[in-house]
Each structure stands twice: as structure tokens, then as C-alpha cells.
N, C-alpha and C. Protein backbone atom coordinates (compact mmCIF):
# COMPACT_ATOMS: atom_id res chain seq x y z
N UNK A 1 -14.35 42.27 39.99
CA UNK A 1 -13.10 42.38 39.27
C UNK A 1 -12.22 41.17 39.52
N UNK A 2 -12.15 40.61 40.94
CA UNK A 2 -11.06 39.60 41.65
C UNK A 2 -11.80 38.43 39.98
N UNK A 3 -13.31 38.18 40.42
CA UNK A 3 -13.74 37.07 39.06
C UNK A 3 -13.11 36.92 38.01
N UNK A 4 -13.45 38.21 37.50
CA UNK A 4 -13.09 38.43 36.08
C UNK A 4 -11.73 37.96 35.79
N UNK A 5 -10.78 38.63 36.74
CA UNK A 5 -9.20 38.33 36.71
C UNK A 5 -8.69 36.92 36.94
N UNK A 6 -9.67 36.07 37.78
CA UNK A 6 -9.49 34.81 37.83
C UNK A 6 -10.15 34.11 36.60
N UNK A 7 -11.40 34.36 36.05
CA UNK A 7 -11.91 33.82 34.78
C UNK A 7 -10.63 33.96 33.91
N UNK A 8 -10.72 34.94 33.69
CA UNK A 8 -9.28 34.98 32.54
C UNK A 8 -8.06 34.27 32.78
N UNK A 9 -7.52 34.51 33.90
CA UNK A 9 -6.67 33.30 34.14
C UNK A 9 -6.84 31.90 33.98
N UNK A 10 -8.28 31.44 34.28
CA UNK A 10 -8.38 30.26 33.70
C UNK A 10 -8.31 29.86 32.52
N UNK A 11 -8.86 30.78 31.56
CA UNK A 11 -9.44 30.75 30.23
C UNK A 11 -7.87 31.00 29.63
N UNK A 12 -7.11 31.57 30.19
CA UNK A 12 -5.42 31.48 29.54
C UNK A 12 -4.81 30.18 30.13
N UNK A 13 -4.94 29.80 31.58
CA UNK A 13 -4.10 28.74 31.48
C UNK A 13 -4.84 27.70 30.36
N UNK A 14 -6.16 27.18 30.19
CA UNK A 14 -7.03 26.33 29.29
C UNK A 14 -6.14 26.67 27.94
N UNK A 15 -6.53 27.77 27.61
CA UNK A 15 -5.49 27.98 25.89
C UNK A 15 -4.40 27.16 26.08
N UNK A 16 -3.39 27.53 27.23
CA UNK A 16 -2.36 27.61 27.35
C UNK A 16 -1.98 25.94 26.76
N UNK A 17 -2.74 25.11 28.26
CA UNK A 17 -2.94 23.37 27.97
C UNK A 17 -2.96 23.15 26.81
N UNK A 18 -4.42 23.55 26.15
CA UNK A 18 -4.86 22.88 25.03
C UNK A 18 -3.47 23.06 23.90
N UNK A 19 -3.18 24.48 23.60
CA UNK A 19 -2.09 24.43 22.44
C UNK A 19 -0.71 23.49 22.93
N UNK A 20 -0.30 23.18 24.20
CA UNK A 20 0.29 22.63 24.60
C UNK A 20 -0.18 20.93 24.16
N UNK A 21 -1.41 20.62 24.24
CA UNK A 21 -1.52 19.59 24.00
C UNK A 21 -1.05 19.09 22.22
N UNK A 22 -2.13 19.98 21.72
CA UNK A 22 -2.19 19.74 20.10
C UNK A 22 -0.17 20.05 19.83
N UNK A 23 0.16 20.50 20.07
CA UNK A 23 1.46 20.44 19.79
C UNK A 23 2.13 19.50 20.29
N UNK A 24 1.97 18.72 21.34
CA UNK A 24 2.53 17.64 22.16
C UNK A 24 2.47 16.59 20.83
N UNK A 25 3.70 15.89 20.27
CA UNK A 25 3.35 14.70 19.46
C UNK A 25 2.57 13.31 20.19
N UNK A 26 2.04 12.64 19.58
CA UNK A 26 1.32 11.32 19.81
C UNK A 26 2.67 10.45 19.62
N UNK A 27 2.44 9.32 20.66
CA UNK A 27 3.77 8.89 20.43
C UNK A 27 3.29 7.50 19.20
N UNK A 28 3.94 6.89 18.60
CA UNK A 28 3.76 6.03 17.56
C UNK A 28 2.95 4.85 18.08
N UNK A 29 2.11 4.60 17.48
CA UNK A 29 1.45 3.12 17.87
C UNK A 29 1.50 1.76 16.73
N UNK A 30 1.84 0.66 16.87
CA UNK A 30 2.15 -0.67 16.65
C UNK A 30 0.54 -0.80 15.78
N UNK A 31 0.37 -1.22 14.30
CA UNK A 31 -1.04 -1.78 13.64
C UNK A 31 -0.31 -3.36 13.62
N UNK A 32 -1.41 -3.74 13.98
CA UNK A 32 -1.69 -5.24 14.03
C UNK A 32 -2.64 -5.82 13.20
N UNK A 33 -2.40 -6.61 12.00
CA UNK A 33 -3.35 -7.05 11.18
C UNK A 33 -3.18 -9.13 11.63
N UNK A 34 -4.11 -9.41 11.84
CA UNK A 34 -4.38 -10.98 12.07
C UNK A 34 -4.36 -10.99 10.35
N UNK A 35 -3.65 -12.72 10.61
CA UNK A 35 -4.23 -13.38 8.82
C UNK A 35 -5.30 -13.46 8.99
N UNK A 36 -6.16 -13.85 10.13
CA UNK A 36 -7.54 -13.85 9.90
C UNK A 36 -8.25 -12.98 9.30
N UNK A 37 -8.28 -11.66 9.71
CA UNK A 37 -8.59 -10.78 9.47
C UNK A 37 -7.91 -10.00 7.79
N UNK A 38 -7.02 -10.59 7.71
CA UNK A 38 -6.64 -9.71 5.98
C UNK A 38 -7.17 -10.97 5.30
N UNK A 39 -7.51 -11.93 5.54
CA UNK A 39 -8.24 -12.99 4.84
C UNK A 39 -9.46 -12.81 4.14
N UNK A 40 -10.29 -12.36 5.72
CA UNK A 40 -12.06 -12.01 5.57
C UNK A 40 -11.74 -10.41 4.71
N UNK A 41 -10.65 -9.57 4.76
CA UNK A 41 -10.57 -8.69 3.81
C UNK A 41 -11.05 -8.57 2.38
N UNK A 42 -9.49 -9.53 2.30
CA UNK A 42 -9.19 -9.52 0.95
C UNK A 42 -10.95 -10.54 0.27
N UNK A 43 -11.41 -11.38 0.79
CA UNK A 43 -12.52 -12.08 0.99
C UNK A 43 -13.80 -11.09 0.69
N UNK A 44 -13.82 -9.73 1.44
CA UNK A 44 -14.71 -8.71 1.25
C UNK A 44 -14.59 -7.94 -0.34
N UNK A 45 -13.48 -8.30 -0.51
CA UNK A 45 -12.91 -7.46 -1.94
C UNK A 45 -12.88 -8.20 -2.96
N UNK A 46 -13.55 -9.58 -2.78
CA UNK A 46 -13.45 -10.30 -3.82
C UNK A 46 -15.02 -10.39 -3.87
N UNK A 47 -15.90 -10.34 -3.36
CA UNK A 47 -17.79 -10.10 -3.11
C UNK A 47 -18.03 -8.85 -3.41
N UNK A 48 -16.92 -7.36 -3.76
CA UNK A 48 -17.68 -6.80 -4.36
C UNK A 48 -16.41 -6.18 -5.85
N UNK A 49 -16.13 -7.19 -6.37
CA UNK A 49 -15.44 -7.08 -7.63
C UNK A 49 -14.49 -6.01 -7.42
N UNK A 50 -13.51 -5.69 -6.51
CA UNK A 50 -12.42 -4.94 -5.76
C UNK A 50 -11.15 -5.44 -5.99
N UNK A 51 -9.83 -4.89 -6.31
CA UNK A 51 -8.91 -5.72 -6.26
C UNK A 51 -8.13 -5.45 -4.88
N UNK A 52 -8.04 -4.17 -4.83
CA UNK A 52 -7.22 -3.65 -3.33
C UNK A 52 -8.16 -2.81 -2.55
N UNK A 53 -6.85 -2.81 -1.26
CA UNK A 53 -7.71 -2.31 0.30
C UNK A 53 -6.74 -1.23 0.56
N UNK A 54 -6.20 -0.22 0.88
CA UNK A 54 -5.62 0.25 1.43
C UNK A 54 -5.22 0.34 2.93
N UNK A 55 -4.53 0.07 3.49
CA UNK A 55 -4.38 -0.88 5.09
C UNK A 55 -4.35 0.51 5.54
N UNK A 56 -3.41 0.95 5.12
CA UNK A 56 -2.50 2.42 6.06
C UNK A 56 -1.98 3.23 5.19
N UNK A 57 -2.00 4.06 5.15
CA UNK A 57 -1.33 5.85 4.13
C UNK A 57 -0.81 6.35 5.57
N UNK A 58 0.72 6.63 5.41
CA UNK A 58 1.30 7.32 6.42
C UNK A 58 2.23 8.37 5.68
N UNK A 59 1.96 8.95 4.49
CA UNK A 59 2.45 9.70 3.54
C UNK A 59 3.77 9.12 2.68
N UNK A 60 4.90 9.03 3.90
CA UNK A 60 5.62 8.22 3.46
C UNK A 60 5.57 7.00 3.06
N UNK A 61 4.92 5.98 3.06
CA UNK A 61 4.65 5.02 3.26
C UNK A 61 3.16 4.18 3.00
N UNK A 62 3.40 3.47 2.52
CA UNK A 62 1.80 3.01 2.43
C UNK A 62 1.72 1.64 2.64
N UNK A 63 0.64 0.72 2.85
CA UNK A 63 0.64 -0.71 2.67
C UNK A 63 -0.89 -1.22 1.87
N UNK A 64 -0.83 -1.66 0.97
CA UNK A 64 -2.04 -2.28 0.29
C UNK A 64 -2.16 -3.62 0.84
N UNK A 65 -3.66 -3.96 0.85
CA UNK A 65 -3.71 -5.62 0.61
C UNK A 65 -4.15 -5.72 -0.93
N UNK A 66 -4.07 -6.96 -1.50
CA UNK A 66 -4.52 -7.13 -2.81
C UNK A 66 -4.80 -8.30 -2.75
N UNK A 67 -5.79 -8.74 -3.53
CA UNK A 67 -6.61 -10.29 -4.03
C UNK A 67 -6.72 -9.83 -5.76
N UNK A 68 -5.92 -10.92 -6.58
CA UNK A 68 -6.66 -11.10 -7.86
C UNK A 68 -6.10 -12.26 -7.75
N UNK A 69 -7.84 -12.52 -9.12
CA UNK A 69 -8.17 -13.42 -9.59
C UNK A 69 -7.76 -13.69 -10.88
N UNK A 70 -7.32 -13.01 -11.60
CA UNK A 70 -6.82 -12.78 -12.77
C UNK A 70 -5.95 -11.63 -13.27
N UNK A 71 -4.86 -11.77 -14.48
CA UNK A 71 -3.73 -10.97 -14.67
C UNK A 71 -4.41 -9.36 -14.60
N UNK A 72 -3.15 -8.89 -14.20
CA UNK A 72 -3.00 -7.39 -13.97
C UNK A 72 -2.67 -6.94 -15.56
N UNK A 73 -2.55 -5.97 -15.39
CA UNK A 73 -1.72 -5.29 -17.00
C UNK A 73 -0.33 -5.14 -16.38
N UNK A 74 0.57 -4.66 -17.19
CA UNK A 74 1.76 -4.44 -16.14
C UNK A 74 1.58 -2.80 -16.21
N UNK A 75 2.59 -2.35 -14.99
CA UNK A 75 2.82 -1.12 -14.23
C UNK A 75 4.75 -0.86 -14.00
N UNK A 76 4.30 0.23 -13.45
CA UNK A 76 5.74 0.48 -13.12
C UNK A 76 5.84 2.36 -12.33
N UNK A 77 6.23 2.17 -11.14
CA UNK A 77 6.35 3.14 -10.21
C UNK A 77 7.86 3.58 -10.24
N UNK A 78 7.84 5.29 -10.73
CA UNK A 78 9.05 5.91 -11.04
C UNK A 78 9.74 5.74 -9.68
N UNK A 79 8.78 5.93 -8.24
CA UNK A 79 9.36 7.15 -6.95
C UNK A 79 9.50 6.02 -5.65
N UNK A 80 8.80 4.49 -6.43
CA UNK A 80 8.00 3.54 -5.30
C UNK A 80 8.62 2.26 -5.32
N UNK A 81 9.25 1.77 -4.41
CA UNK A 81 9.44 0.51 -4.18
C UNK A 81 8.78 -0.38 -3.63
N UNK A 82 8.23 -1.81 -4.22
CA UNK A 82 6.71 -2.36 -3.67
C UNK A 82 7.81 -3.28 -3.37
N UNK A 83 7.32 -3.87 -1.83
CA UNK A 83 7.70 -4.83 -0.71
C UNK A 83 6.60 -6.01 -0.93
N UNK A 84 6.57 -6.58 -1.84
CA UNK A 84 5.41 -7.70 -1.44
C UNK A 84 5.51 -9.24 -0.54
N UNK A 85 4.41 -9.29 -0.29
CA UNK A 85 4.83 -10.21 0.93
C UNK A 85 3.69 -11.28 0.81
N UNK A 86 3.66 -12.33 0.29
CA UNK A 86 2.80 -13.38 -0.58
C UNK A 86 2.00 -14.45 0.57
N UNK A 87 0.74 -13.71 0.77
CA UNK A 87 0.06 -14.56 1.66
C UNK A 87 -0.68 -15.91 1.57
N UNK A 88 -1.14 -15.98 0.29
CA UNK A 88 -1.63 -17.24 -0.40
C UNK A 88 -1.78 -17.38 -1.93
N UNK A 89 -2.15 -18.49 -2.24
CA UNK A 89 -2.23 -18.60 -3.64
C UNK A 89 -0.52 -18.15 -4.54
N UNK A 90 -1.35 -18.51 -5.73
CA UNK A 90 0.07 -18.28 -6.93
C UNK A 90 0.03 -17.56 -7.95
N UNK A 91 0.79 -16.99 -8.54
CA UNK A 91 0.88 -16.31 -9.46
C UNK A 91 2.57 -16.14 -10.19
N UNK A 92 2.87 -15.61 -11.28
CA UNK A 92 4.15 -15.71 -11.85
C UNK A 92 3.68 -13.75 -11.98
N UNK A 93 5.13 -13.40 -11.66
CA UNK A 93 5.45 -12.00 -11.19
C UNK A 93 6.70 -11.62 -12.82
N UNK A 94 6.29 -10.95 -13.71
CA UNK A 94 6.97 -10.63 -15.12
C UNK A 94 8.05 -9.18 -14.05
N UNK A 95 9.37 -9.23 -14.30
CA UNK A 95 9.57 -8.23 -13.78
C UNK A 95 10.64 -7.76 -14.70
N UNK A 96 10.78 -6.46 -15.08
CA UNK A 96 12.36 -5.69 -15.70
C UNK A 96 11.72 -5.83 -17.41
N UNK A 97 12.60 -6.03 -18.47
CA UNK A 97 12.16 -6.02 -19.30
C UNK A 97 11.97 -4.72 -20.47
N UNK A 98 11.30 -4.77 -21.51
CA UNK A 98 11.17 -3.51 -22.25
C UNK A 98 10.06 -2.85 -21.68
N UNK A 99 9.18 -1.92 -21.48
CA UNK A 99 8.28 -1.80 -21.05
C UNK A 99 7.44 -1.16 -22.51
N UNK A 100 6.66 -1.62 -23.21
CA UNK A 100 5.68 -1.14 -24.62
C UNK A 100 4.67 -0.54 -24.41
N UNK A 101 4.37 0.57 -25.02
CA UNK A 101 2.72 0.89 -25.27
C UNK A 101 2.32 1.64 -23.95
N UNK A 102 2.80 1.78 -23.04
CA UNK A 102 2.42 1.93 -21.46
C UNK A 102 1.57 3.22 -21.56
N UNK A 103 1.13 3.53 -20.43
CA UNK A 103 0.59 5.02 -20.50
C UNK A 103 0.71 5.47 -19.10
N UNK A 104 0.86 6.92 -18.42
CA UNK A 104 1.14 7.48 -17.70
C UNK A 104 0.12 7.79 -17.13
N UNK A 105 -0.08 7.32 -16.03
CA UNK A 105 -1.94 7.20 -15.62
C UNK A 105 -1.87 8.59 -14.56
N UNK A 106 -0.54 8.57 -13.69
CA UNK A 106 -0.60 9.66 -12.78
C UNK A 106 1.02 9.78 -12.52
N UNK A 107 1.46 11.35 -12.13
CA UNK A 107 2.20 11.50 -12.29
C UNK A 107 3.76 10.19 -12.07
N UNK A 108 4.80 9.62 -12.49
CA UNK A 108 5.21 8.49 -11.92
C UNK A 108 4.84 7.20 -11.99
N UNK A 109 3.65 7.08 -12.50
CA UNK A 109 2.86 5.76 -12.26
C UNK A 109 2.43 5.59 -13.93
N UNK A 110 2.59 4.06 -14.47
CA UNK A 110 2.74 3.71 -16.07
C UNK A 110 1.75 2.37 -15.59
N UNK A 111 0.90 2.16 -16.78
CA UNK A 111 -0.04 1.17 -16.54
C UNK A 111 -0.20 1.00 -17.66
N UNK A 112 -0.37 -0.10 -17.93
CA UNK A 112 -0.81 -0.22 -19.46
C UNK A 112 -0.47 -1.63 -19.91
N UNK A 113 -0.35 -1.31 -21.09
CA UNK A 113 0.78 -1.90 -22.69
C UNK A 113 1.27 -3.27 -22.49
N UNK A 114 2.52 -3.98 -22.82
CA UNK A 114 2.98 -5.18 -22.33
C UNK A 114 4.64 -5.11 -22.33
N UNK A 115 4.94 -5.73 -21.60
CA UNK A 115 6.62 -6.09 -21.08
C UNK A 115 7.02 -7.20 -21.60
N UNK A 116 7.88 -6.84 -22.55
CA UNK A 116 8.52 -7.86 -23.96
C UNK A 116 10.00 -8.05 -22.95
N UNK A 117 10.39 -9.38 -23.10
CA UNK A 117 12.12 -9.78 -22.18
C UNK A 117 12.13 -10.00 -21.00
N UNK A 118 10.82 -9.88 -20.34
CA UNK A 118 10.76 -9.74 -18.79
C UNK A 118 11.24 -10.80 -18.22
N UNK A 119 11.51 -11.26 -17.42
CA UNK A 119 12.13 -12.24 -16.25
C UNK A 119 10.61 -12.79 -15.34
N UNK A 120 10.77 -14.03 -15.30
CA UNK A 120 9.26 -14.36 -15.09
C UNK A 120 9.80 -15.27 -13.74
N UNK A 121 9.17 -14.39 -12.40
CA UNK A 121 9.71 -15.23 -11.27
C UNK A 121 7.68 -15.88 -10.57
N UNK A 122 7.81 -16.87 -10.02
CA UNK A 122 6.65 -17.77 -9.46
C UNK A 122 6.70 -17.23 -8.10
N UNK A 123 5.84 -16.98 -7.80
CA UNK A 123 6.00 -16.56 -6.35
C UNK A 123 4.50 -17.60 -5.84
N UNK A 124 4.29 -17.64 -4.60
CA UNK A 124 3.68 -18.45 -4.01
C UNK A 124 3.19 -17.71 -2.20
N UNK A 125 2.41 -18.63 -1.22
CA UNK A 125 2.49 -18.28 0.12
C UNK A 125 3.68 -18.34 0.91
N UNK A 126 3.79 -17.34 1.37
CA UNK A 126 5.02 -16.93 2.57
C UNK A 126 6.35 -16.53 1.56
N UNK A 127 5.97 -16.39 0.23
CA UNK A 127 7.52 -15.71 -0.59
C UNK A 127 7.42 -14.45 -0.40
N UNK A 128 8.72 -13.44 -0.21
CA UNK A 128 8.69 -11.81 -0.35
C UNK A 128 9.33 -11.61 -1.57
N UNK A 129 8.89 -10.32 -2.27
CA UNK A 129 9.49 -10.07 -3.48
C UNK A 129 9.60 -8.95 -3.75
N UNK A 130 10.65 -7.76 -3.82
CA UNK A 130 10.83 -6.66 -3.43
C UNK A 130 11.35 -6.21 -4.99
N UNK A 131 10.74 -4.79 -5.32
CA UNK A 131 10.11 -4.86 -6.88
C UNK A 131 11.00 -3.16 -6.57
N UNK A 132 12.24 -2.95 -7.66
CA UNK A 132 12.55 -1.25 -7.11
C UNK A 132 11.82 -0.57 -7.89
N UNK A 133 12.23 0.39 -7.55
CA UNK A 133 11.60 1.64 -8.42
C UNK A 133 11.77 1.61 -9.75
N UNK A 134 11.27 1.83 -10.39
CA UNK A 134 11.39 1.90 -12.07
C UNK A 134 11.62 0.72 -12.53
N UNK A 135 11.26 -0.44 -11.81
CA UNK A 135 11.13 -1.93 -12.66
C UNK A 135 9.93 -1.63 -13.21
N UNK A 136 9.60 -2.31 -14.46
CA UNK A 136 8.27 -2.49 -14.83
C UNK A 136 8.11 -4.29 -14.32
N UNK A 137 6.66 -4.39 -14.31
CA UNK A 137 6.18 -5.50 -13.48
C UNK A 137 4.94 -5.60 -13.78
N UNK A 138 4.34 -7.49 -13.51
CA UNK A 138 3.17 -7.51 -14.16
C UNK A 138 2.99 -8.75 -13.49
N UNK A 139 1.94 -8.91 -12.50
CA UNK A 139 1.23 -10.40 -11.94
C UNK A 139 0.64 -10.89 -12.78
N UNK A 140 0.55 -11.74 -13.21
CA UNK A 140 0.35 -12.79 -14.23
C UNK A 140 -0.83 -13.94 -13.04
N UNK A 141 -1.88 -14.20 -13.20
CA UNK A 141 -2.92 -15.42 -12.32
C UNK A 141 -3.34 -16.35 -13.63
N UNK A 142 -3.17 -17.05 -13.01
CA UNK A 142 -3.41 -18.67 -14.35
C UNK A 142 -4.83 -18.84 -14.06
N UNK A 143 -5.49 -19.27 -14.97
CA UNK A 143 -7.14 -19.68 -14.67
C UNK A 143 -7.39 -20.08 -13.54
N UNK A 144 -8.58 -20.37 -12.83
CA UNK A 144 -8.93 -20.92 -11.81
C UNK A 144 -8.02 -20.77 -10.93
N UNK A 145 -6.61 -19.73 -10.35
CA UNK A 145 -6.21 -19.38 -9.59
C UNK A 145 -6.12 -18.31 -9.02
N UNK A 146 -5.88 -17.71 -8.16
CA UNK A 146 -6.00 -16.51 -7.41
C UNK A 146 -4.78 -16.47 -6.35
N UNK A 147 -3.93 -15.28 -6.28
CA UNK A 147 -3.30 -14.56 -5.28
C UNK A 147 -3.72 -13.43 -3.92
N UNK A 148 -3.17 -13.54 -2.98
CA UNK A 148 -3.63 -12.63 -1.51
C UNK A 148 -1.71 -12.18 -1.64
N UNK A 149 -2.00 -10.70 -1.02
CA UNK A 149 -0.47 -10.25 -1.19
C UNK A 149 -0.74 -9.20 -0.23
N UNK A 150 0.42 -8.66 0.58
CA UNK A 150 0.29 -7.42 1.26
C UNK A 150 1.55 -6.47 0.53
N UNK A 151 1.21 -5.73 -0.56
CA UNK A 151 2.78 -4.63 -0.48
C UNK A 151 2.59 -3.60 0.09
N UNK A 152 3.96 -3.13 0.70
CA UNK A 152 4.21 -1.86 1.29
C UNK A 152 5.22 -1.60 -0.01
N UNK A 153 4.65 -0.17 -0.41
CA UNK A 153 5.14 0.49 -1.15
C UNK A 153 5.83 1.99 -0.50
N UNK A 154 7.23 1.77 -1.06
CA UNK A 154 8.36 2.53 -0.09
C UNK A 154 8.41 3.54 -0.86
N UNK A 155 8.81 4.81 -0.17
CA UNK A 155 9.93 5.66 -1.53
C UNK A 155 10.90 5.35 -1.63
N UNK A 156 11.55 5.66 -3.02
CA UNK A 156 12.95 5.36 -3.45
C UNK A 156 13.99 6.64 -2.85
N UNK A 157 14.91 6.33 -2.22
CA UNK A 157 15.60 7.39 -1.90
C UNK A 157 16.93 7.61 -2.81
């Protein structure tokens, strides 16, 4: 009986820990991406006809890498503010504008058609360019050029 009463006591304090643990939060940890390393990425995504990587999904929050080689269509995020942060290469960034023809690919999210009036800014390596919510927008790549970009795409509050 003394066993038994001690087994069980163990086997409750063990519960006890473990739910103690899984409930204990993880405290936050620091991601570290080398240029080296989002280089040979974006590099991997261009060998198998890929445009983006997804770095991190933290619900709130997300961060893409992206490599193109050529124009996007334009877009436009109802809920999302894209943080881009221009690692190499060039491209001209169409932003604001009428937005035409578009189509609603997922809830919030417009892809498509073309942006008639837009404001046509050049962006380049080491420029940031912070795109709000409900701009329509459209990377534009000139022949024989190519862009590397990291956005973190925010919610709009």
C-alpha cells in the first residue's frame, strides 16, 4: 500500500511538473538571418523558378524573402502593411493610383489588373520602402535585371 501511495504521488507530482511546464511561456528568442545566407536563399529560389521564401509566420506578423526577375502584376493588401527592405538589385516600385481590373484572390488580398496614375518610386540596395495598407502596388524589373527584398508584412491597426 506505502508503494502504491508513493507511486501515485509521483505520478501526480510528474502531471503536476509537466502541466506546469507546457503552461510555463518560452521566453522570446532573437532570428538571425546572415546576408549570406538570404543570398544562397533567395539564390535557391531562383534554381527552382520560386519567387518567395517565407522566413517566419508569427501570426501577427510575417517576414518574406523575395527574388524577381521580372515584373509582378500589381496587388494590394486590405489588413497588411509591407516593410520592405531592399537588399540588392533594382527595380521601380508603382505605388497608390487607380487600381483596374484587379481580382480578389483571398480574402483582403487583390492581384491582378493594372494601376493607371501610380507614383513610380526606384528603389535600389539598402533602400526601405514602407507600402500601407490599401495602397495598391506593383514591382516593376527591367530586362536583364533582378531584385532581392526582405518584407515584413505588418497588420494595420
Amino acid at each position: 500500500m506505502r508503494a502504491l501511495v508513493s507511486s501515485l504521488g509521483c505520478l501526480l507530482l510528474a502531471g503536476v511538473t509537466l502541466s506546469a511546464a507546457k503552461g510555463a511561456a518560452q521566453p522570446p528568442r532573437a532570428e538571425y538571418y546572415s546576408a549570406s545566407a538570404l543570398a544562397r536563399t533567395a539564390d535557391s529560389l531562383h534554381a527552382v523558378s520560386a519567387v518567395a521564401k517565407v522566413l517566419g509566420d508569427h501570426g501577427t506578423y510575417q517576414y518574406v524573402l523575395v527574388r524577381r526577375d521580372a515584373t509582378a502584376g500589381p496587388e494590394m493588401h486590405a489588413k497588411w502593411t509591407d516593410v520592405m527592405l531592399v537588399q540588392a538589385g533594382t527595380a521601380t516600385v508603382l505605388l497608390g493610383g487607380q487600381y483596374q481590373g484587379g481580382h480578389e484572390e483571398s480574402p483582403g488580398e487583390t492581384r491582378g489588373g493594372a494601376l493607371v496614375g501610380a507614383h513610380a518610386q526606384r528603389v535600389s540596395g539598402g533602400d526601405l520602402l514602407v507600402i500601407p495598407a490599401g495602397m495598391p502596388h506593383q514591382v516593376q524589373v527591367a530586362a536583364g535585371e533582378s531584385i532581392r527584398y526582405v518584407t515584413v508584412k505588418a497588420p494595420e491597426h
